[in-house]
PDB file of N, CA and C in Angstrom:
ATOM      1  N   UNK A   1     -21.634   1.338  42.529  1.00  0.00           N
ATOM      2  CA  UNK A   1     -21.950   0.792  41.233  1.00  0.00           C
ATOM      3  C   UNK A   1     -20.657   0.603  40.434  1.00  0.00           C
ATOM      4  N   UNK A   2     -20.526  -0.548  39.976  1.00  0.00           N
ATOM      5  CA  UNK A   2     -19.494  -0.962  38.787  1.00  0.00           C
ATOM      6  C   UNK A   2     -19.161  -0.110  37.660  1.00  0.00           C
ATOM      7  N   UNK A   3     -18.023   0.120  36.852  1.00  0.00           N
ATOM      8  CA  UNK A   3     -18.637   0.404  35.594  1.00  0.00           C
ATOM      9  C   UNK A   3     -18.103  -0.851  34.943  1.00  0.00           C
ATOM     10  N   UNK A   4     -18.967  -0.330  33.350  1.00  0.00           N
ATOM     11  CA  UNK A   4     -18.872  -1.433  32.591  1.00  0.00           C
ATOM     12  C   UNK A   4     -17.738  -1.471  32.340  1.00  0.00           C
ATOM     13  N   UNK A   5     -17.240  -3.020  31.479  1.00  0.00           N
ATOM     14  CA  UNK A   5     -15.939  -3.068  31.218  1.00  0.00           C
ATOM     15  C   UNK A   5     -15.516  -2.417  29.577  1.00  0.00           C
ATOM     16  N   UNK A   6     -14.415  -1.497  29.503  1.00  0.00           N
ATOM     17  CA  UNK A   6     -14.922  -0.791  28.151  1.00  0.00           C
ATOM     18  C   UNK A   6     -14.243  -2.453  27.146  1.00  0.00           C
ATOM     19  N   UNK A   7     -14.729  -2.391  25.876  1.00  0.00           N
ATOM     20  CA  UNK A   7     -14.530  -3.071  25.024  1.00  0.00           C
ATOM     21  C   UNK A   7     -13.726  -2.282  23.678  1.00  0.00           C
ATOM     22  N   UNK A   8     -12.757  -3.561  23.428  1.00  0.00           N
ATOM     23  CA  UNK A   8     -12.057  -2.535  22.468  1.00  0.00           C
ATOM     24  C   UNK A   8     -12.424  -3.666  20.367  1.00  0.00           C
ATOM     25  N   UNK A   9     -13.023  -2.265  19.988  1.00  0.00           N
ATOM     26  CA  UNK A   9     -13.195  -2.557  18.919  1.00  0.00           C
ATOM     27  C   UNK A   9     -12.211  -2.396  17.660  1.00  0.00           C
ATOM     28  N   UNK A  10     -12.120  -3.702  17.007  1.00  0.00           N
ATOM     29  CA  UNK A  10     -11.363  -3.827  15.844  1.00  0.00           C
ATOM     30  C   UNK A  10     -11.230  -2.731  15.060  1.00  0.00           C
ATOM     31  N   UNK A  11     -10.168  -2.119  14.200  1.00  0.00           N
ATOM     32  CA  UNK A  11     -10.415  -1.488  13.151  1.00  0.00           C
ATOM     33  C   UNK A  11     -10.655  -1.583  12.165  1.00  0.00           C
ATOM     34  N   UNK A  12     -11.144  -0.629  10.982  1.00  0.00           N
ATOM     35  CA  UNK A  12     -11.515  -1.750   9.501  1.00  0.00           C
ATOM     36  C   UNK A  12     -10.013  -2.516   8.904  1.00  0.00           C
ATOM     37  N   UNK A  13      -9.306  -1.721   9.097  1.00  0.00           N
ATOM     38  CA  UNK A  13      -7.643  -2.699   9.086  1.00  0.00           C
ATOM     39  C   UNK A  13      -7.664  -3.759   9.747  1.00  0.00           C
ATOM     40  N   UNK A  14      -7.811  -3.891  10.809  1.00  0.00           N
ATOM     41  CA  UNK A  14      -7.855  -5.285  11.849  1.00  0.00           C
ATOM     42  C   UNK A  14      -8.899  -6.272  11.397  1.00  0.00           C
ATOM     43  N   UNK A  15     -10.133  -6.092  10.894  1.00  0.00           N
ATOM     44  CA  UNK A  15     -11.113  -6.588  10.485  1.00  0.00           C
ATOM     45  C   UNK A  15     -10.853  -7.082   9.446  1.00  0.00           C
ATOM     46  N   UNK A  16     -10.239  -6.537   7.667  1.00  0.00           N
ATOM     47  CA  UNK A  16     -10.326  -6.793   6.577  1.00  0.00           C
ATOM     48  C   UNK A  16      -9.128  -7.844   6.661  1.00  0.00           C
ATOM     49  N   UNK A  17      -7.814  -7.483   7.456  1.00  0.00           N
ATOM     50  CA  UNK A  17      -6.913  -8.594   7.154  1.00  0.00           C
ATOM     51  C   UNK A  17      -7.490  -9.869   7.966  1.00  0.00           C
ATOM     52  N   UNK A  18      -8.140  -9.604   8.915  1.00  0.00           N
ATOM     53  CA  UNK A  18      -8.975 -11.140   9.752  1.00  0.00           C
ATOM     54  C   UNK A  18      -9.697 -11.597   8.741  1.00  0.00           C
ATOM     55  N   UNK A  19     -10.589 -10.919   8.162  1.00  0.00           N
ATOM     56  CA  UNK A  19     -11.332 -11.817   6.666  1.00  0.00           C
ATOM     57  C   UNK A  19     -10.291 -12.258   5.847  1.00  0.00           C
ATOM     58  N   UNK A  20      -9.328 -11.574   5.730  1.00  0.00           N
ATOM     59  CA  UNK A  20      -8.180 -11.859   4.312  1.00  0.00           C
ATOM     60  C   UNK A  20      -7.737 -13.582   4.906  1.00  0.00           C
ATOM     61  N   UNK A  21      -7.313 -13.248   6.117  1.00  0.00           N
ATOM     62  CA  UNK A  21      -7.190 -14.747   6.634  1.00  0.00           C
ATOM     63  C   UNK A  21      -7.593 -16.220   6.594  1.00  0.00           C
ATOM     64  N   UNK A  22      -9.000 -15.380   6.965  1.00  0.00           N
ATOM     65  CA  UNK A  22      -9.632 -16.596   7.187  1.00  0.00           C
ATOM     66  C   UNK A  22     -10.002 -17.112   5.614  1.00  0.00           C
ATOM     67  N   UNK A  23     -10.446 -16.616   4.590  1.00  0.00           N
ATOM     68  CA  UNK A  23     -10.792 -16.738   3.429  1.00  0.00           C
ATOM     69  C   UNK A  23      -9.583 -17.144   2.410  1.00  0.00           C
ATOM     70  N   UNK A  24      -8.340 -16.690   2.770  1.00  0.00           N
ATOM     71  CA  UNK A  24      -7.245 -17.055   1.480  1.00  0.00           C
ATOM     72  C   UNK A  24      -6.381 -17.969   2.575  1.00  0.00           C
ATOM     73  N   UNK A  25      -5.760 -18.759   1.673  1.00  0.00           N
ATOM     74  CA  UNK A  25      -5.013 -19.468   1.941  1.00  0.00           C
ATOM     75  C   UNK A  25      -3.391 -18.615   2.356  1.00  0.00           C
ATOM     76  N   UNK A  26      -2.549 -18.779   2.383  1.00  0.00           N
ATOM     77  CA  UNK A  26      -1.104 -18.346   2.720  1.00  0.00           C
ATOM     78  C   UNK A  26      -0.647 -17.762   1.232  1.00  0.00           C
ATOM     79  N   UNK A  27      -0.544 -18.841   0.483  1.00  0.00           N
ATOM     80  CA  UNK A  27       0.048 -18.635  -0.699  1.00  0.00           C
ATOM     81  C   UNK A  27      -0.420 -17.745  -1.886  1.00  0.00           C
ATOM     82  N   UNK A  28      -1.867 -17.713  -1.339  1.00  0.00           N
ATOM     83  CA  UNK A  28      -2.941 -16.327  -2.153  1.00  0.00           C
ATOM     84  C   UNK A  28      -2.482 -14.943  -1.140  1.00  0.00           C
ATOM     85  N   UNK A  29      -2.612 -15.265  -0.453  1.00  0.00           N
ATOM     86  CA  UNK A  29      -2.578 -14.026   0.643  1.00  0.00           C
ATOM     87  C   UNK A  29      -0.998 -13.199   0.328  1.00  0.00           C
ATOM     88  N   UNK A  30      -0.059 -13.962   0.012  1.00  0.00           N
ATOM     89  CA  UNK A  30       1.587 -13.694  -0.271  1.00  0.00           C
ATOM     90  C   UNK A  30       1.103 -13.135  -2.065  1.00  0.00           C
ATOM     91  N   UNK A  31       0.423 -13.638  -2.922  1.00  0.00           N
ATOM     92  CA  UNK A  31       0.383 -13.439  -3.975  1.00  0.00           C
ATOM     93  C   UNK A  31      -0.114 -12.071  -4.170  1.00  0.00           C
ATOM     94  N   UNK A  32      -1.220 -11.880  -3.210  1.00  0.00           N
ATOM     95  CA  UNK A  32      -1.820 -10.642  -3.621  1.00  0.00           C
ATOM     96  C   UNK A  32      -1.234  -9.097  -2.781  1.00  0.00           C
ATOM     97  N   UNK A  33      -0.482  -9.572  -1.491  1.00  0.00           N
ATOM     98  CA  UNK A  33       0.509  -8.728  -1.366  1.00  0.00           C
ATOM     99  C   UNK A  33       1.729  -8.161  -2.483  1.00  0.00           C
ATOM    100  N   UNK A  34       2.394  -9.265  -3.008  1.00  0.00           N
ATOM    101  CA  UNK A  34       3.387  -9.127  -3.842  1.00  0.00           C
ATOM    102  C   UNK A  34       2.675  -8.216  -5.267  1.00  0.00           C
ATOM    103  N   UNK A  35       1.631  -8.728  -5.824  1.00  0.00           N
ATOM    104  CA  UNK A  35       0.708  -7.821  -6.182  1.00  0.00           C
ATOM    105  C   UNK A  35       0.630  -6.746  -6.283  1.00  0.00           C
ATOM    106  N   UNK A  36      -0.076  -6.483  -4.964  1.00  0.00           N
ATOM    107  CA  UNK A  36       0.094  -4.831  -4.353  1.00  0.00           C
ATOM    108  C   UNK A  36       1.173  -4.206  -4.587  1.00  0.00           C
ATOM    109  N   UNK A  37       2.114  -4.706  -3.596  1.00  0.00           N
ATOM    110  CA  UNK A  37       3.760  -3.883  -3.722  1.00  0.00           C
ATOM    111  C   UNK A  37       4.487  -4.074  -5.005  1.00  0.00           C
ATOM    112  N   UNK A  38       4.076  -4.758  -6.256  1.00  0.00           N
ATOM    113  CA  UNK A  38       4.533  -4.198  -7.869  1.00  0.00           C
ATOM    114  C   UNK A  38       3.500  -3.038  -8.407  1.00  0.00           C
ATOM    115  N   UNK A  39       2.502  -3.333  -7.898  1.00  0.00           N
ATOM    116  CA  UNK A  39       1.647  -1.432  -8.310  1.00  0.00           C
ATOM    117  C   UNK A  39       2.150  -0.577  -7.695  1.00  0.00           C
ATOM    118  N   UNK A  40       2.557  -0.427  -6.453  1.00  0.00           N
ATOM    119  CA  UNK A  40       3.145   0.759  -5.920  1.00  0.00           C
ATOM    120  C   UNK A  40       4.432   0.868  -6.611  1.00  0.00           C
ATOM    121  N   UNK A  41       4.804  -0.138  -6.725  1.00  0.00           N
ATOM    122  CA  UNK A  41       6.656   0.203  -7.785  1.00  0.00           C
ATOM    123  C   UNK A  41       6.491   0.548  -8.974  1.00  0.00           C
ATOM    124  N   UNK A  42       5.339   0.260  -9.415  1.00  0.00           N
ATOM    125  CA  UNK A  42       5.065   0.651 -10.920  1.00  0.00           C
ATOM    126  C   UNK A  42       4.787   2.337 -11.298  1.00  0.00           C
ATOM    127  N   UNK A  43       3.351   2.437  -9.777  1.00  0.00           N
ATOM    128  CA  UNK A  43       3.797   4.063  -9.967  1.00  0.00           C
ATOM    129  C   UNK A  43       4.783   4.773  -9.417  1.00  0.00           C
ATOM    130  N   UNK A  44       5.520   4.227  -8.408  1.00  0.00           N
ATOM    131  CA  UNK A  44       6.595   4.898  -8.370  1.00  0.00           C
ATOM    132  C   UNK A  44       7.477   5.072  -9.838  1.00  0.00           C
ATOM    133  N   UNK A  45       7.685   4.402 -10.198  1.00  0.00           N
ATOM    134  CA  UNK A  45       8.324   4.507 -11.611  1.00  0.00           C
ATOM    135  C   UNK A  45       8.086   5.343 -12.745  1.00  0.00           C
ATOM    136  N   UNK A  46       6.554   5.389 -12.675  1.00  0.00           N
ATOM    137  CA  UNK A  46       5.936   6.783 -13.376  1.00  0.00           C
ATOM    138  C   UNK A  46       6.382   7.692 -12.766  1.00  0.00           C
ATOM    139  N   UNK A  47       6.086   8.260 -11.589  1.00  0.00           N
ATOM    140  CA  UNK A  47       6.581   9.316 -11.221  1.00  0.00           C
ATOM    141  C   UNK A  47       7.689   9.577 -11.585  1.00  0.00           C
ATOM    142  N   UNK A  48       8.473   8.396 -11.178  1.00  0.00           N
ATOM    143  CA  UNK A  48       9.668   9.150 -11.543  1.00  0.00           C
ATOM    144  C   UNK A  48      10.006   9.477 -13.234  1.00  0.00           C
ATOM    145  N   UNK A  49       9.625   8.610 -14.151  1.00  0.00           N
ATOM    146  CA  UNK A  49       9.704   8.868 -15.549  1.00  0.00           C
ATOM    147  C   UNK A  49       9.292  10.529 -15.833  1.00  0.00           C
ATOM    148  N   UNK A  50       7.920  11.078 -15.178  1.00  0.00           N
ATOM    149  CA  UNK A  50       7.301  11.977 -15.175  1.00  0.00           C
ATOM    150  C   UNK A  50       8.458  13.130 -15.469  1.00  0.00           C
ATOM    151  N   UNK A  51       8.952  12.477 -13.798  1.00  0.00           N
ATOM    152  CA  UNK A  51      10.008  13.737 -13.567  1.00  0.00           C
ATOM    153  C   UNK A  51      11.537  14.179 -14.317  1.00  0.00           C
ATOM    154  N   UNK A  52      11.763  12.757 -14.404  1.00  0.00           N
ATOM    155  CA  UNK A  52      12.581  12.852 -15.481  1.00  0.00           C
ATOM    156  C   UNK A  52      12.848  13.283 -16.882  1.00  0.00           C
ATOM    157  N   UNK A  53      11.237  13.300 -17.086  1.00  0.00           N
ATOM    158  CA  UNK A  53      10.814  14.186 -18.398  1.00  0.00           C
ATOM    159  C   UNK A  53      10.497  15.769 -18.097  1.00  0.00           C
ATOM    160  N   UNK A  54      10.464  16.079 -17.068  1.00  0.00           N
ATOM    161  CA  UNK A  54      10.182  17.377 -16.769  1.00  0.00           C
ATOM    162  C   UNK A  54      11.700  18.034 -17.052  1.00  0.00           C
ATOM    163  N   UNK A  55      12.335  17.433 -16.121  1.00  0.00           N
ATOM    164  CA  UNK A  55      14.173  17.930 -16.274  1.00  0.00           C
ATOM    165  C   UNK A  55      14.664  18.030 -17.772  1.00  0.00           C
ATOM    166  N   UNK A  56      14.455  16.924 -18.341  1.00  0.00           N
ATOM    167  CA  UNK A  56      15.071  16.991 -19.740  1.00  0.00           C
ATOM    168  C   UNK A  56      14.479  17.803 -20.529  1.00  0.00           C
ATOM    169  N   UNK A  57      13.336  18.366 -20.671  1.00  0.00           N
ATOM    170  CA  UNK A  57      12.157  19.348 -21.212  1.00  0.00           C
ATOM    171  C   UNK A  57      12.814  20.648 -20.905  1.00  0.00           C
ATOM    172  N   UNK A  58      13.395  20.998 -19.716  1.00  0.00           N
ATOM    173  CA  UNK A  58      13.884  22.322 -18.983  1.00  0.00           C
ATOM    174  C   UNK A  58      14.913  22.210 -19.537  1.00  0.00           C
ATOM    175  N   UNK A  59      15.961  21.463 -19.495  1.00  0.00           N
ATOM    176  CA  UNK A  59      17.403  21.346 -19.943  1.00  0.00           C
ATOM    177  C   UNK A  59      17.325  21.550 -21.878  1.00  0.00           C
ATOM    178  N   UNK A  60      16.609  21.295 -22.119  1.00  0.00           N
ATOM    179  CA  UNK A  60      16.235  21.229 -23.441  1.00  0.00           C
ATOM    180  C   UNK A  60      16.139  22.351 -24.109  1.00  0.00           C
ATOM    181  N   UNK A  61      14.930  23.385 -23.511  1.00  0.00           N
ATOM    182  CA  UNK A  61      14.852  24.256 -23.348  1.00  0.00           C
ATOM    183  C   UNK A  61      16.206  25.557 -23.544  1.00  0.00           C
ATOM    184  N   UNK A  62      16.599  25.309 -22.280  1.00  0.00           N
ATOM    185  CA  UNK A  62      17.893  26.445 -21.383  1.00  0.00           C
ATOM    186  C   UNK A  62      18.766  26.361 -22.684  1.00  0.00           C
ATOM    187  N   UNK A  63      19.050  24.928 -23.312  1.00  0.00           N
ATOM    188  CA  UNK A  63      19.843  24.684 -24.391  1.00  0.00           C
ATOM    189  C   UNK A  63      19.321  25.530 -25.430  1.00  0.00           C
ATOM    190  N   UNK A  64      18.226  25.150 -25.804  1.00  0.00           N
ATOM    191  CA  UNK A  64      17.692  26.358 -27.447  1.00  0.00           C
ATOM    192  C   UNK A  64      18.198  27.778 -27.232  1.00  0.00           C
ATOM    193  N   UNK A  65      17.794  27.872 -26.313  1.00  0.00           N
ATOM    194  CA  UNK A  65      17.853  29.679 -25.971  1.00  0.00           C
ATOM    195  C   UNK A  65      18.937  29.853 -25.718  1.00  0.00           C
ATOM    196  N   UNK A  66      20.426  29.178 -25.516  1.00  0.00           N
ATOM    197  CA  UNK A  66      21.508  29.373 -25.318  1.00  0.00           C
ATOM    198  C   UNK A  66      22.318  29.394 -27.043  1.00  0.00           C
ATOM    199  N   UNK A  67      21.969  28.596 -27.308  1.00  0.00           N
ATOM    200  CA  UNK A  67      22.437  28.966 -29.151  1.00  0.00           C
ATOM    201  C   UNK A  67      22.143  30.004 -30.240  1.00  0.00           C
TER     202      UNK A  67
END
């Protein structure tokens, strides 16, 4: 007896950018990437503001109590 042949199924990654495809054009598809990757820079940027306010808060600090 044979076995069957296994089949390999898409992932929801493989799947959603095949819809992204077929449905947007190039120049939407580039738009809403570029999109994406300014929200991730944006919170990166918070974070880092965050942190940068954490340091100066401490330094701030160390300073009072040193006078």
């Amino acid at each position: 007896m044979l076995a069957a042949p296994v089949r390999h199924l898409p992932s929801v990654k493989d799947t959603l950018r095949a819809m992204e495809s077929f449905l947007l054009s190039g120049g939407q598809r580039t738009a809403r990437r570029n999109a994406w990757t300014a929200v991730l820079e944006d919170r990166r940027r918070a974070r880092d503001r965050v942190e940068a306010q954490h340091v100066l808060e401490a330094v701030a600090g160390r300073a009072s109590r040193a006078t």
